[in-house]
PDB file of N, CA and C in Angstrom:
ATOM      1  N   UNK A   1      52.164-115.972  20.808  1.00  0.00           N
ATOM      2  CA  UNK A   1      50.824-115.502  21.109  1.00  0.00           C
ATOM      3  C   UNK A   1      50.513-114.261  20.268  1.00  0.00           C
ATOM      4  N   UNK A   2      49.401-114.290  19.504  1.00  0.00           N
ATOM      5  CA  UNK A   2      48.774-113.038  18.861  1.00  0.00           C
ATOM      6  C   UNK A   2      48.587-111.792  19.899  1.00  0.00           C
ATOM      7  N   UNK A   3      48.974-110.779  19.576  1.00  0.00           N
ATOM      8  CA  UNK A   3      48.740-109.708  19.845  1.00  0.00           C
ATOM      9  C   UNK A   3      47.138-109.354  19.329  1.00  0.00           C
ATOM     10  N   UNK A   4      46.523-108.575  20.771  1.00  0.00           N
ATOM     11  CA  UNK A   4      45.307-108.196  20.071  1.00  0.00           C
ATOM     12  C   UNK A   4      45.356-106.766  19.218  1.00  0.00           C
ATOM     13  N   UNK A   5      44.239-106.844  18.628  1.00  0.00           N
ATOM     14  CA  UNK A   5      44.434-105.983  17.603  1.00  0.00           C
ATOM     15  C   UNK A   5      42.767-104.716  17.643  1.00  0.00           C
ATOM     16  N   UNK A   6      43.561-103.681  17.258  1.00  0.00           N
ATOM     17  CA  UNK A   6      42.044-102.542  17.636  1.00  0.00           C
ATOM     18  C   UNK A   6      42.276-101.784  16.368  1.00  0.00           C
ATOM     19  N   UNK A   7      41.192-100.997  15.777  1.00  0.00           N
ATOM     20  CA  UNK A   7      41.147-100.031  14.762  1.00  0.00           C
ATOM     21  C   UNK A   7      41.056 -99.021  15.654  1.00  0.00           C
ATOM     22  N   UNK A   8      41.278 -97.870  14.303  1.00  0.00           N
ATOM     23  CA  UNK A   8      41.090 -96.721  15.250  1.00  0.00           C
ATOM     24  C   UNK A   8      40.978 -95.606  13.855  1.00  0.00           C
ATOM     25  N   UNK A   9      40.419 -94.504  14.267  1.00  0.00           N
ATOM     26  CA  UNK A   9      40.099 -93.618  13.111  1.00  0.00           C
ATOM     27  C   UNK A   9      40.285 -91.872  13.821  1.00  0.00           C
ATOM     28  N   UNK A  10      40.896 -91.759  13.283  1.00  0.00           N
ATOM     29  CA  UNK A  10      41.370 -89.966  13.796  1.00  0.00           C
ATOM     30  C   UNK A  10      40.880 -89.124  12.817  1.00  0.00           C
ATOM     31  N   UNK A  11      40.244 -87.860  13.182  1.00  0.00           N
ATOM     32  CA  UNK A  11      39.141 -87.029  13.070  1.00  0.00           C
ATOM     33  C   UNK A  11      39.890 -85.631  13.047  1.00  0.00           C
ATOM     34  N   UNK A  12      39.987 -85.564  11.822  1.00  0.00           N
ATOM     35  CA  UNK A  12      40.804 -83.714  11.595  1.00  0.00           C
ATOM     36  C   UNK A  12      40.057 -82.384  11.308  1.00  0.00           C
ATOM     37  N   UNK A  13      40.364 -81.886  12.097  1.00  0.00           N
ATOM     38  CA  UNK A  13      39.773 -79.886  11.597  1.00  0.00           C
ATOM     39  C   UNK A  13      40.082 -79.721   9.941  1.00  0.00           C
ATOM     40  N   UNK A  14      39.198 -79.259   9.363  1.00  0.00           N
ATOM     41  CA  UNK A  14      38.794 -79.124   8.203  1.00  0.00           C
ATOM     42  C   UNK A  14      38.587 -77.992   7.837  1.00  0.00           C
ATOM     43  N   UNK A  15      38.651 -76.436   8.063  1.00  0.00           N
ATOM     44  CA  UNK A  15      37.908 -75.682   7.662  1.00  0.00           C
ATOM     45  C   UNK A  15      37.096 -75.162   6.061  1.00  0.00           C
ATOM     46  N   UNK A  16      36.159 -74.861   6.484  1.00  0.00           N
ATOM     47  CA  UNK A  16      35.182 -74.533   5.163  1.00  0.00           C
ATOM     48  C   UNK A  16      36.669 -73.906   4.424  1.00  0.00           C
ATOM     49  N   UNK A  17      36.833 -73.829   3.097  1.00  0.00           N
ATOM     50  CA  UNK A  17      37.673 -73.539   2.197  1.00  0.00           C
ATOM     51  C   UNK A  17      39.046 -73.607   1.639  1.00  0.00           C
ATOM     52  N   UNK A  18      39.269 -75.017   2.504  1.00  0.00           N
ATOM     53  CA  UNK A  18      40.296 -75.478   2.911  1.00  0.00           C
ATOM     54  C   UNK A  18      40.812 -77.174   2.634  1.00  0.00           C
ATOM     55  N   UNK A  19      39.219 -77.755   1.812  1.00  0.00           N
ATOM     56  CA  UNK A  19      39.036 -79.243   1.560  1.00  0.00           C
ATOM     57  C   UNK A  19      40.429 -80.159   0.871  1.00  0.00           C
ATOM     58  N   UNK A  20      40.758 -79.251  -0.248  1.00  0.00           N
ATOM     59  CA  UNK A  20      41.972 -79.530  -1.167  1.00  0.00           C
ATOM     60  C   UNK A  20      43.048 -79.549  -0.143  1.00  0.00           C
ATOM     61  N   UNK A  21      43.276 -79.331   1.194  1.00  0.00           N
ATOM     62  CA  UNK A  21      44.590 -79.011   1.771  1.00  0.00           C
ATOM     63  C   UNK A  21      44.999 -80.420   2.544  1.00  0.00           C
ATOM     64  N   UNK A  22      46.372 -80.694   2.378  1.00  0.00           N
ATOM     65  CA  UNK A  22      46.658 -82.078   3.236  1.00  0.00           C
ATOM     66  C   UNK A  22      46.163 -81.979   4.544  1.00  0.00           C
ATOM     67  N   UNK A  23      45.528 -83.224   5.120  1.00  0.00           N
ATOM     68  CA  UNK A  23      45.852 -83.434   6.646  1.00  0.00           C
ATOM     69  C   UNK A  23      47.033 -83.506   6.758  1.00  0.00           C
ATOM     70  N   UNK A  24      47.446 -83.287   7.946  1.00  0.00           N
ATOM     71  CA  UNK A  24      48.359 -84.179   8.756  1.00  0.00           C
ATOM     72  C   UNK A  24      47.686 -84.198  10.222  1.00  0.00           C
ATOM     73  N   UNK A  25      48.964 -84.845  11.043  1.00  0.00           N
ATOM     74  CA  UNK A  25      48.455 -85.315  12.612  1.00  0.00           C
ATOM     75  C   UNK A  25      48.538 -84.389  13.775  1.00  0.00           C
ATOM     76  N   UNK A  26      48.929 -82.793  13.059  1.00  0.00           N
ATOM     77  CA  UNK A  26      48.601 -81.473  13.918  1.00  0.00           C
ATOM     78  C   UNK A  26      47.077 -81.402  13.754  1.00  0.00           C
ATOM     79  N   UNK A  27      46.675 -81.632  12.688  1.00  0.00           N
ATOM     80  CA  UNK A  27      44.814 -81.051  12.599  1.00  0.00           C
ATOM     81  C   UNK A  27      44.372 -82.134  13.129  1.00  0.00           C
ATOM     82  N   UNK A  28      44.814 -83.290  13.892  1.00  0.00           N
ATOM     83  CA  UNK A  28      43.633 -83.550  14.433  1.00  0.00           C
ATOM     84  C   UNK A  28      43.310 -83.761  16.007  1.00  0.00           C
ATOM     85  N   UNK A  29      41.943 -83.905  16.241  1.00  0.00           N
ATOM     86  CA  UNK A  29      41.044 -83.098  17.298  1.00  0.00           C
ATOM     87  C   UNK A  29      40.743 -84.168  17.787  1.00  0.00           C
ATOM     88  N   UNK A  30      40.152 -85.047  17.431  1.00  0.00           N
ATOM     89  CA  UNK A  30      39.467 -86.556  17.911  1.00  0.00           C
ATOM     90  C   UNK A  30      39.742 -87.645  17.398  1.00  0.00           C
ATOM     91  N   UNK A  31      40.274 -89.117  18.164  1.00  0.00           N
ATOM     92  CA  UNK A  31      40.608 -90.192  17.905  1.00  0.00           C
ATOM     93  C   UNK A  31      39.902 -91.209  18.629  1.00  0.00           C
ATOM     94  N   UNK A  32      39.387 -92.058  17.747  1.00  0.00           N
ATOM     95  CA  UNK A  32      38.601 -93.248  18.283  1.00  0.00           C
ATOM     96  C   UNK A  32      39.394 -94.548  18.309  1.00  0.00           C
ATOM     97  N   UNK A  33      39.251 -95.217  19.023  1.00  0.00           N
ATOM     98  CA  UNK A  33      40.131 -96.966  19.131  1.00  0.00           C
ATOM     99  C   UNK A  33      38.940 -97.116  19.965  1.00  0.00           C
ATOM    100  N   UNK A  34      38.559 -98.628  18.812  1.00  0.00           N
ATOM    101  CA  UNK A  34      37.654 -99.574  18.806  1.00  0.00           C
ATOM    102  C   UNK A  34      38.121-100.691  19.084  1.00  0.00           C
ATOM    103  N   UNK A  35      38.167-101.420  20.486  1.00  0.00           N
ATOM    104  CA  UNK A  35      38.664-102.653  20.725  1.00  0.00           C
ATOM    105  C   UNK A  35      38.054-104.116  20.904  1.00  0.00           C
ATOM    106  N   UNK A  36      36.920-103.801  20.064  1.00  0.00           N
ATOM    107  CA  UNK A  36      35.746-105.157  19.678  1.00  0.00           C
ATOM    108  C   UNK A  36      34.452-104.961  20.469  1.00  0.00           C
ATOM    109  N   UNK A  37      35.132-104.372  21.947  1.00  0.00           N
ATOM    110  CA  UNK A  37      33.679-104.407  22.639  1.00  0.00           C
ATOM    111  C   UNK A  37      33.711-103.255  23.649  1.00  0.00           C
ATOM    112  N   UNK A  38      34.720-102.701  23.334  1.00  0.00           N
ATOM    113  CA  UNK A  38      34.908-100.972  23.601  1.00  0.00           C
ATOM    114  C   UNK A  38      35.632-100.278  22.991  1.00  0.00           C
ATOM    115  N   UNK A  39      34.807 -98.737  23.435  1.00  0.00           N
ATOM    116  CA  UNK A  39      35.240 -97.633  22.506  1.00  0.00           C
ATOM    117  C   UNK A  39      35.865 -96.604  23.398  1.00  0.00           C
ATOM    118  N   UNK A  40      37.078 -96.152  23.185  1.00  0.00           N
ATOM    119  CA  UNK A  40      37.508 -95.378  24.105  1.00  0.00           C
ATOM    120  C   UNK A  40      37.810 -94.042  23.021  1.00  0.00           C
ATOM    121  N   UNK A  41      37.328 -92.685  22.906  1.00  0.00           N
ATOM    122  CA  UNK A  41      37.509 -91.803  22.589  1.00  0.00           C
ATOM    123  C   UNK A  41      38.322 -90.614  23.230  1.00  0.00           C
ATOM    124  N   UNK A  42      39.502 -89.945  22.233  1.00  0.00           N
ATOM    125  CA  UNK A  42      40.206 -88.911  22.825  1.00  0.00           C
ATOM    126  C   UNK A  42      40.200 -87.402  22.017  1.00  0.00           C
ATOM    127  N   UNK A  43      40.402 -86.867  22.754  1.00  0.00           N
ATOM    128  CA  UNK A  43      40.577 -85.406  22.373  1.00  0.00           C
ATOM    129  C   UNK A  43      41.483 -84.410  22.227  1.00  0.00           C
ATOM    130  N   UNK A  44      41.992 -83.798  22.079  1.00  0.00           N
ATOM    131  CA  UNK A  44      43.196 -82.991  21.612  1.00  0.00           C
ATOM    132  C   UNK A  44      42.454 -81.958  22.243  1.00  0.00           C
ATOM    133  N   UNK A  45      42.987 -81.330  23.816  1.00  0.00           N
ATOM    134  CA  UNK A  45      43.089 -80.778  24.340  1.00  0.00           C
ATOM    135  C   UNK A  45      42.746 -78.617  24.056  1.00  0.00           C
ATOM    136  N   UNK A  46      43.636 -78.563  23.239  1.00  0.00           N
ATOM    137  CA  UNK A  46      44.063 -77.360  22.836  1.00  0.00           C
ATOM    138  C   UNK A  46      43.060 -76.841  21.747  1.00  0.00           C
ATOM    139  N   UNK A  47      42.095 -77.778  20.983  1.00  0.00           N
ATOM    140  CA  UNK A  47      41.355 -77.808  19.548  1.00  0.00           C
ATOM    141  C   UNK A  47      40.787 -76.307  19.140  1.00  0.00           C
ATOM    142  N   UNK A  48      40.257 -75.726  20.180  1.00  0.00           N
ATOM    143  CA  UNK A  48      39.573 -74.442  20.494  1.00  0.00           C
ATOM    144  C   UNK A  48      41.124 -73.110  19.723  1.00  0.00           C
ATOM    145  N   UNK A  49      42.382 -73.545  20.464  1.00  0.00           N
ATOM    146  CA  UNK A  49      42.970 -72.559  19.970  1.00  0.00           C
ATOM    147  C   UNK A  49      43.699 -72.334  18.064  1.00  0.00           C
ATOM    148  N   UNK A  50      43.266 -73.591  17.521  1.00  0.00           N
ATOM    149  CA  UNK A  50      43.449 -73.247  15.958  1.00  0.00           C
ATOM    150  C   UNK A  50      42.258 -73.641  14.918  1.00  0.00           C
ATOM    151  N   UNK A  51      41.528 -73.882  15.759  1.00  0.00           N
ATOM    152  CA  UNK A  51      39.942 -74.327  15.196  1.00  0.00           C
ATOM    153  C   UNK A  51      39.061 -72.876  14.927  1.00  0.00           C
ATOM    154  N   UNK A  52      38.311 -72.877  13.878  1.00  0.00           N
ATOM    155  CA  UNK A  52      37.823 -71.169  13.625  1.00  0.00           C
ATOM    156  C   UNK A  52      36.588 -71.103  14.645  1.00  0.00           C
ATOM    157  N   UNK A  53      36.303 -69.693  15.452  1.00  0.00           N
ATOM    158  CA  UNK A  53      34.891 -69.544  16.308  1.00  0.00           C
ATOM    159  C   UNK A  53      34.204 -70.091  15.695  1.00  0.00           C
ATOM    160  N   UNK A  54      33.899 -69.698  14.523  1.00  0.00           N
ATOM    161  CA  UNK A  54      32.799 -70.030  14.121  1.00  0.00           C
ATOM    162  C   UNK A  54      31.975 -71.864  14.169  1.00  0.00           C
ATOM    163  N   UNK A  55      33.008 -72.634  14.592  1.00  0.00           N
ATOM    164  CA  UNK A  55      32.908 -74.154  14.295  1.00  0.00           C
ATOM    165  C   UNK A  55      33.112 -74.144  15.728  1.00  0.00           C
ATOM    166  N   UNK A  56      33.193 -73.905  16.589  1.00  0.00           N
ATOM    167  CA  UNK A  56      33.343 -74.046  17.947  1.00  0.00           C
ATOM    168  C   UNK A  56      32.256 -75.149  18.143  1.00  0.00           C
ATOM    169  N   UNK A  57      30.933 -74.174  17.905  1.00  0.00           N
ATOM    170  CA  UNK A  57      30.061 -74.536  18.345  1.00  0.00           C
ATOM    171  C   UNK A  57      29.485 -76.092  17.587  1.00  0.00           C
ATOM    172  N   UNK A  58      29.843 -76.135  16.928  1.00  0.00           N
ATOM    173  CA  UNK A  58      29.669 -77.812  15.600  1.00  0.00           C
ATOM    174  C   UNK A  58      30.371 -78.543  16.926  1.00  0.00           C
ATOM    175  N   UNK A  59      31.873 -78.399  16.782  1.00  0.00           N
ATOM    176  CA  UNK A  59      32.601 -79.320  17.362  1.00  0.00           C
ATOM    177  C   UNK A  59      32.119 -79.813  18.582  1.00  0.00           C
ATOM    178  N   UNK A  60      31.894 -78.963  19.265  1.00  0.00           N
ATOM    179  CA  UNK A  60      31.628 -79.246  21.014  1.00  0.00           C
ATOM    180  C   UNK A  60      29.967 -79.743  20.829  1.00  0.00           C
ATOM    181  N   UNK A  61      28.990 -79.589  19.810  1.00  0.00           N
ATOM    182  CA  UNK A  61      28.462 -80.959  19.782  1.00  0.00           C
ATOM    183  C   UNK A  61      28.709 -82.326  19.574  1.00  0.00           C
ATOM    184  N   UNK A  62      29.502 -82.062  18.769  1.00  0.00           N
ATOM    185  CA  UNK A  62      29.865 -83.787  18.034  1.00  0.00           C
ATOM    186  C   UNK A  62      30.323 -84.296  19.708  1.00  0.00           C
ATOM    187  N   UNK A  63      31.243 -83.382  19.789  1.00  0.00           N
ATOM    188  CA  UNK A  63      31.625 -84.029  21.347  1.00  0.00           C
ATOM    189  C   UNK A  63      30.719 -84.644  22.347  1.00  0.00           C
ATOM    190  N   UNK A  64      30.098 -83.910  22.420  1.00  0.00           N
ATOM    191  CA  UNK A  64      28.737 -84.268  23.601  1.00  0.00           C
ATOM    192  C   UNK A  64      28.766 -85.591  22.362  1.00  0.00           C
ATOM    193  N   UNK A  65      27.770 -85.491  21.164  1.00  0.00           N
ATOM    194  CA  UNK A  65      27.094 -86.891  20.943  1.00  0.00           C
ATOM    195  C   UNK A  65      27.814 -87.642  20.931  1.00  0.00           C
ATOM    196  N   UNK A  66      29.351 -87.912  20.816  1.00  0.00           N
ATOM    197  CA  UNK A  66      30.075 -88.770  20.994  1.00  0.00           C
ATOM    198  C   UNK A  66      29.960 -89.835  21.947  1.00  0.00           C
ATOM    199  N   UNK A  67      30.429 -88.759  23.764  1.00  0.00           N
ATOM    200  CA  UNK A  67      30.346 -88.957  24.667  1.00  0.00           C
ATOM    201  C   UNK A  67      28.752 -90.143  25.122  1.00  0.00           C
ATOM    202  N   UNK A  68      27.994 -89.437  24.601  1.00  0.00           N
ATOM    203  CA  UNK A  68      26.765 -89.977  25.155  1.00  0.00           C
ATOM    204  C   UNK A  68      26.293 -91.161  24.157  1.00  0.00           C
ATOM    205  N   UNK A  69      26.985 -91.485  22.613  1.00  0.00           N
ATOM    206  CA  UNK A  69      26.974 -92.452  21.885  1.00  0.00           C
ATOM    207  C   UNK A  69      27.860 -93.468  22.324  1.00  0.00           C
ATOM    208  N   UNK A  70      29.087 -93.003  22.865  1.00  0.00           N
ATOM    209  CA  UNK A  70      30.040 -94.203  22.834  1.00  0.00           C
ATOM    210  C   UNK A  70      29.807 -95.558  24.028  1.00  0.00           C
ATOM    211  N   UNK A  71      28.520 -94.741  24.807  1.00  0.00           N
ATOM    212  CA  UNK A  71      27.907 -95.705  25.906  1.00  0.00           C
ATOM    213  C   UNK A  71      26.926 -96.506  25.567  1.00  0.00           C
ATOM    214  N   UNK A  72      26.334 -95.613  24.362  1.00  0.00           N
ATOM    215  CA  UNK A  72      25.015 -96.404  24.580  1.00  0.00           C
ATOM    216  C   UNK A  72      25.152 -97.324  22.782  1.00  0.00           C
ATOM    217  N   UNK A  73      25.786 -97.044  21.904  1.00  0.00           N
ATOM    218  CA  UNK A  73      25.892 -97.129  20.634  1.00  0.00           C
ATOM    219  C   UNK A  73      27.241 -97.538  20.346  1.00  0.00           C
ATOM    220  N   UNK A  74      28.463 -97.859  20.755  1.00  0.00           N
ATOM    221  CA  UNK A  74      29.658 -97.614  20.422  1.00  0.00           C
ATOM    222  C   UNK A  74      30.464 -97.961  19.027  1.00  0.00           C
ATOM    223  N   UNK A  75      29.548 -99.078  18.538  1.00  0.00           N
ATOM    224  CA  UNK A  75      30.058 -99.538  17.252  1.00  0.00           C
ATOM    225  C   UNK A  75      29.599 -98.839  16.237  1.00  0.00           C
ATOM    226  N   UNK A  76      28.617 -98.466  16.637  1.00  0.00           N
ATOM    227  CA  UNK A  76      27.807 -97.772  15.315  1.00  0.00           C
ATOM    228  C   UNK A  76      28.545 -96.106  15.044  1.00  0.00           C
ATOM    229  N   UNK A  77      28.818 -95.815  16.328  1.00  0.00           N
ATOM    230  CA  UNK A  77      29.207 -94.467  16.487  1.00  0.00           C
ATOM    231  C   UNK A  77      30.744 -94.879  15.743  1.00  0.00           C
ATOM    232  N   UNK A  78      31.628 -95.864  16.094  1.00  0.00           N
ATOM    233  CA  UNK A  78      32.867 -95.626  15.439  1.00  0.00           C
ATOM    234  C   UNK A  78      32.676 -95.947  13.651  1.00  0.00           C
ATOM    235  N   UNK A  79      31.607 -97.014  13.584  1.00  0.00           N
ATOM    236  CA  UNK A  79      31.522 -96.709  12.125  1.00  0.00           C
ATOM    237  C   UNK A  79      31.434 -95.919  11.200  1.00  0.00           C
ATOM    238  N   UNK A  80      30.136 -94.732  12.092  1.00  0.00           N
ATOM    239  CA  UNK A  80      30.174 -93.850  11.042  1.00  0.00           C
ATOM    240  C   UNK A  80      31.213 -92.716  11.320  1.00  0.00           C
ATOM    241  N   UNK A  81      32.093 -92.397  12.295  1.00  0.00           N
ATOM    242  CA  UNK A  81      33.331 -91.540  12.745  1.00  0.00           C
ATOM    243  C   UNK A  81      34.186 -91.983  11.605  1.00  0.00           C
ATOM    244  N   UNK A  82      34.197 -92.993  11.366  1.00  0.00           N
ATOM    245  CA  UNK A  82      35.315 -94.175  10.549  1.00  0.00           C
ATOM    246  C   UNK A  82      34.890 -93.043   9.235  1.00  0.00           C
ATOM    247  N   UNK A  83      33.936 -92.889   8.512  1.00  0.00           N
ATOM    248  CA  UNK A  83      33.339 -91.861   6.987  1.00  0.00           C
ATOM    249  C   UNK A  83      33.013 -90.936   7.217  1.00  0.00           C
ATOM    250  N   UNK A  84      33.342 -89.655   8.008  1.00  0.00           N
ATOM    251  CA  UNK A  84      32.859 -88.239   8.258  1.00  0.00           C
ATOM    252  C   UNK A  84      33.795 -87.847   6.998  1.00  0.00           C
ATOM    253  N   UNK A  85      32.672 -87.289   6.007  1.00  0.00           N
ATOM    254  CA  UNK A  85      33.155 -86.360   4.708  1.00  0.00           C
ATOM    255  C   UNK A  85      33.182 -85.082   4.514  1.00  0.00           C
ATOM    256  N   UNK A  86      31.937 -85.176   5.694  1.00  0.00           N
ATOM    257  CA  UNK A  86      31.277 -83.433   5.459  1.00  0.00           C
ATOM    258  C   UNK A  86      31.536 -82.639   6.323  1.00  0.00           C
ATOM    259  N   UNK A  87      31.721 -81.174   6.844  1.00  0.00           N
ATOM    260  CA  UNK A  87      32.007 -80.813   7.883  1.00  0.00           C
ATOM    261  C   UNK A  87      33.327 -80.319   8.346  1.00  0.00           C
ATOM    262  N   UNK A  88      33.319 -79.498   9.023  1.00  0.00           N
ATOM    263  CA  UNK A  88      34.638 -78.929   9.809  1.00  0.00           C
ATOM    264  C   UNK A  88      35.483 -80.328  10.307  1.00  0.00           C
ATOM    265  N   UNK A  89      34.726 -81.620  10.594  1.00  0.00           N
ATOM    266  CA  UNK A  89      35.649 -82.458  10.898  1.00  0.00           C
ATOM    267  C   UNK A  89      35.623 -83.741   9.868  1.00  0.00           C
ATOM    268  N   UNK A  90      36.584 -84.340   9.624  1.00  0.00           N
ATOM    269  CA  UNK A  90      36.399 -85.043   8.466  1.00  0.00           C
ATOM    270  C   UNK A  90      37.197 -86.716   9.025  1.00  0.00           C
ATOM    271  N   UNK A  91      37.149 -87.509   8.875  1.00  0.00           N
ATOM    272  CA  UNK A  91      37.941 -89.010   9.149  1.00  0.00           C
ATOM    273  C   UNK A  91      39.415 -88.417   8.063  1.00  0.00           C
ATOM    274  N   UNK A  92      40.272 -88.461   8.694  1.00  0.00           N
ATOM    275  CA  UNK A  92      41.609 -88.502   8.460  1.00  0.00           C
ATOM    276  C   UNK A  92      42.407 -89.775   7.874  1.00  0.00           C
ATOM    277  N   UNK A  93      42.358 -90.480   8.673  1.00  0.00           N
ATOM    278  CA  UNK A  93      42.923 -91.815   9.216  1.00  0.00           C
ATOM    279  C   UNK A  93      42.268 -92.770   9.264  1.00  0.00           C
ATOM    280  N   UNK A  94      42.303 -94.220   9.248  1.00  0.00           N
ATOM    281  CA  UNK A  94      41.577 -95.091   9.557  1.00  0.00           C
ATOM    282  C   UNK A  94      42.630 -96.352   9.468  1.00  0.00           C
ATOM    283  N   UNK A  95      42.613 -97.314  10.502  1.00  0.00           N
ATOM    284  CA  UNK A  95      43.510 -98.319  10.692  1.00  0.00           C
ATOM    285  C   UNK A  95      43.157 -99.578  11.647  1.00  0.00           C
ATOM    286  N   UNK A  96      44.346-100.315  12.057  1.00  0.00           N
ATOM    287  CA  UNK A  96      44.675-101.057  12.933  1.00  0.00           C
ATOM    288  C   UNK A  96      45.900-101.291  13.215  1.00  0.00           C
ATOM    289  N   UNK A  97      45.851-101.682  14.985  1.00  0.00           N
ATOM    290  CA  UNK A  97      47.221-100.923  15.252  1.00  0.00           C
ATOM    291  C   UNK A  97      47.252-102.014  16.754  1.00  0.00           C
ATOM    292  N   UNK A  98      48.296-102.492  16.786  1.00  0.00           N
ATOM    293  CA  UNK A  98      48.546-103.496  17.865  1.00  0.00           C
ATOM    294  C   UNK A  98      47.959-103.258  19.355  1.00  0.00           C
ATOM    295  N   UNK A  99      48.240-103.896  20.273  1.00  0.00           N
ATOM    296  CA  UNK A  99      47.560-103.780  22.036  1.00  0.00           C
ATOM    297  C   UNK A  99      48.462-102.453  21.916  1.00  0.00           C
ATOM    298  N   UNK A 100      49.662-102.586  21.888  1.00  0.00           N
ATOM    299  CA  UNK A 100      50.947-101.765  22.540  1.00  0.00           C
ATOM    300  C   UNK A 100      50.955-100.540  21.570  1.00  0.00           C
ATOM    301  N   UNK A 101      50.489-100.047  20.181  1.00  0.00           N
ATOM    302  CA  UNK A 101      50.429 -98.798  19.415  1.00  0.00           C
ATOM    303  C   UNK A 101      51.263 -98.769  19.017  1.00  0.00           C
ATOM    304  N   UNK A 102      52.106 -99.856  18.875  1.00  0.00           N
ATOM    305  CA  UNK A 102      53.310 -99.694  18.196  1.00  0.00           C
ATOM    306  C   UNK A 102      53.186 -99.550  16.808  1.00  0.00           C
ATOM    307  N   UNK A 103      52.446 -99.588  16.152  1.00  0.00           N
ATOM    308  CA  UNK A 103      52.293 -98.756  14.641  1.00  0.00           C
ATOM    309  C   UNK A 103      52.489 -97.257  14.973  1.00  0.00           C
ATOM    310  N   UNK A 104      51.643 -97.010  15.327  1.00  0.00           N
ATOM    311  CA  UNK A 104      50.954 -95.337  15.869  1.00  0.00           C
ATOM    312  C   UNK A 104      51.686 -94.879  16.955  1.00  0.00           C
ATOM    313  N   UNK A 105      52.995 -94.862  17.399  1.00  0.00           N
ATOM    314  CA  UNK A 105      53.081 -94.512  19.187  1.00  0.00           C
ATOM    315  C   UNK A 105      53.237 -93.198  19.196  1.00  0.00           C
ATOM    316  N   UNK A 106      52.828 -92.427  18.733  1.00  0.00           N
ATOM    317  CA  UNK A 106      52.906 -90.724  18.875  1.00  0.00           C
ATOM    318  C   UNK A 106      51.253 -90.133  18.670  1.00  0.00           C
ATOM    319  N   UNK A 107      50.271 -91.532  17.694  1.00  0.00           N
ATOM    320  CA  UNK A 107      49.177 -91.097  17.616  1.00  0.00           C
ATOM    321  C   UNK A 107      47.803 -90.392  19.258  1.00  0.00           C
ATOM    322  N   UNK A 108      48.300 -90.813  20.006  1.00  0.00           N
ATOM    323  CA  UNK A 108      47.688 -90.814  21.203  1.00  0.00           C
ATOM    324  C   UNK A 108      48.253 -89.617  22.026  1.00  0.00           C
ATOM    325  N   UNK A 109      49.686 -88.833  21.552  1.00  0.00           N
ATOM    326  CA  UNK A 109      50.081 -88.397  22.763  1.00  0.00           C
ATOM    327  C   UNK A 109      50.100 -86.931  22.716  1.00  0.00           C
ATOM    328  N   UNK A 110      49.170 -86.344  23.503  1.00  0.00           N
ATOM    329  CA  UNK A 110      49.091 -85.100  23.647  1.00  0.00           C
ATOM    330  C   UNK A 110      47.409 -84.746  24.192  1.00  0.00           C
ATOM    331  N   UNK A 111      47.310 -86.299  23.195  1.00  0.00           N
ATOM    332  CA  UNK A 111      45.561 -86.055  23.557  1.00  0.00           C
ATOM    333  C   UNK A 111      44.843 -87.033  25.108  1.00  0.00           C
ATOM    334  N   UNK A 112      43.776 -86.473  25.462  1.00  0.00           N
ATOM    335  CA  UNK A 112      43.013 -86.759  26.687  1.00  0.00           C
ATOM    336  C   UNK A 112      41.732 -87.679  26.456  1.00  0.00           C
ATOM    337  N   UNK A 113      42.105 -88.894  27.199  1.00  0.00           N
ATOM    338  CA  UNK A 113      40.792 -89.725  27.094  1.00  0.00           C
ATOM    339  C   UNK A 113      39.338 -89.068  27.745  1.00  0.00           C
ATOM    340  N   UNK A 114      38.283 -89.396  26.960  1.00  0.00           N
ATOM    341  CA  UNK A 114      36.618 -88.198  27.545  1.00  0.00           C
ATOM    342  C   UNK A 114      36.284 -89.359  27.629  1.00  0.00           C
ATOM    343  N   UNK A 115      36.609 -90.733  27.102  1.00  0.00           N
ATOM    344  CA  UNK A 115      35.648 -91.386  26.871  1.00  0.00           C
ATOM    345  C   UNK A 115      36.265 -92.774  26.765  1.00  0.00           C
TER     346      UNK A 115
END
């Protein structure tokens, strides 16, 4: 039996002057898994304590529109999450990854489902 299968796209802190610098999977803040006909969005808890003031306030919108996109919009919202270029937060990642996360099994853990 096929395993079902979900994408998913993780969303890293970026700061202004900082574009040239590797991600990795400490900078990031928000992860989406798209499972055809839901979107469940998570958050990295802590984001506030290595994220600059100044972007506070960016971030904790995106959040809200997230929240209030992933109900009413959900595909559209992970599409364009899937190409964020600009901005304190940028698409990191982008994949697919079994029912069980067994590609990814560390990608999820620390962070809190909002959504």
């Amino acid at each position: 039996m096929e395993q079902a299968l979900s994408q998913f796209c993780t969303l890293a802190y970026c700061p202004r002057g900082f574009e040239e610098r590797p991600l990795n999977e400490l900078d990031t803040i928000i992860v989406l898994v798209w499972g055809g006909s839901r979107l469940r969005v998570f958050l990295r808890p802590g984001w506030r304590e290595f994220a600059r003031a100044s972007d506070h306030q960016y971030i904790e919108s995106l959040i809200e529109d997230f929240k209030g996109r992933a109900k009413s919009d959900p595909e559209m919202l992970f599409q364009q999450a899937s190409s964020l270029s600009v901005g304190p937060l940028v698409t990191s990642e982008t994949g697919r990854l079994n029912s069980d996360a067994s590609a990814k099994p560390n990608m999820l853990q620390g962070l809190l489902e909002i959504v």
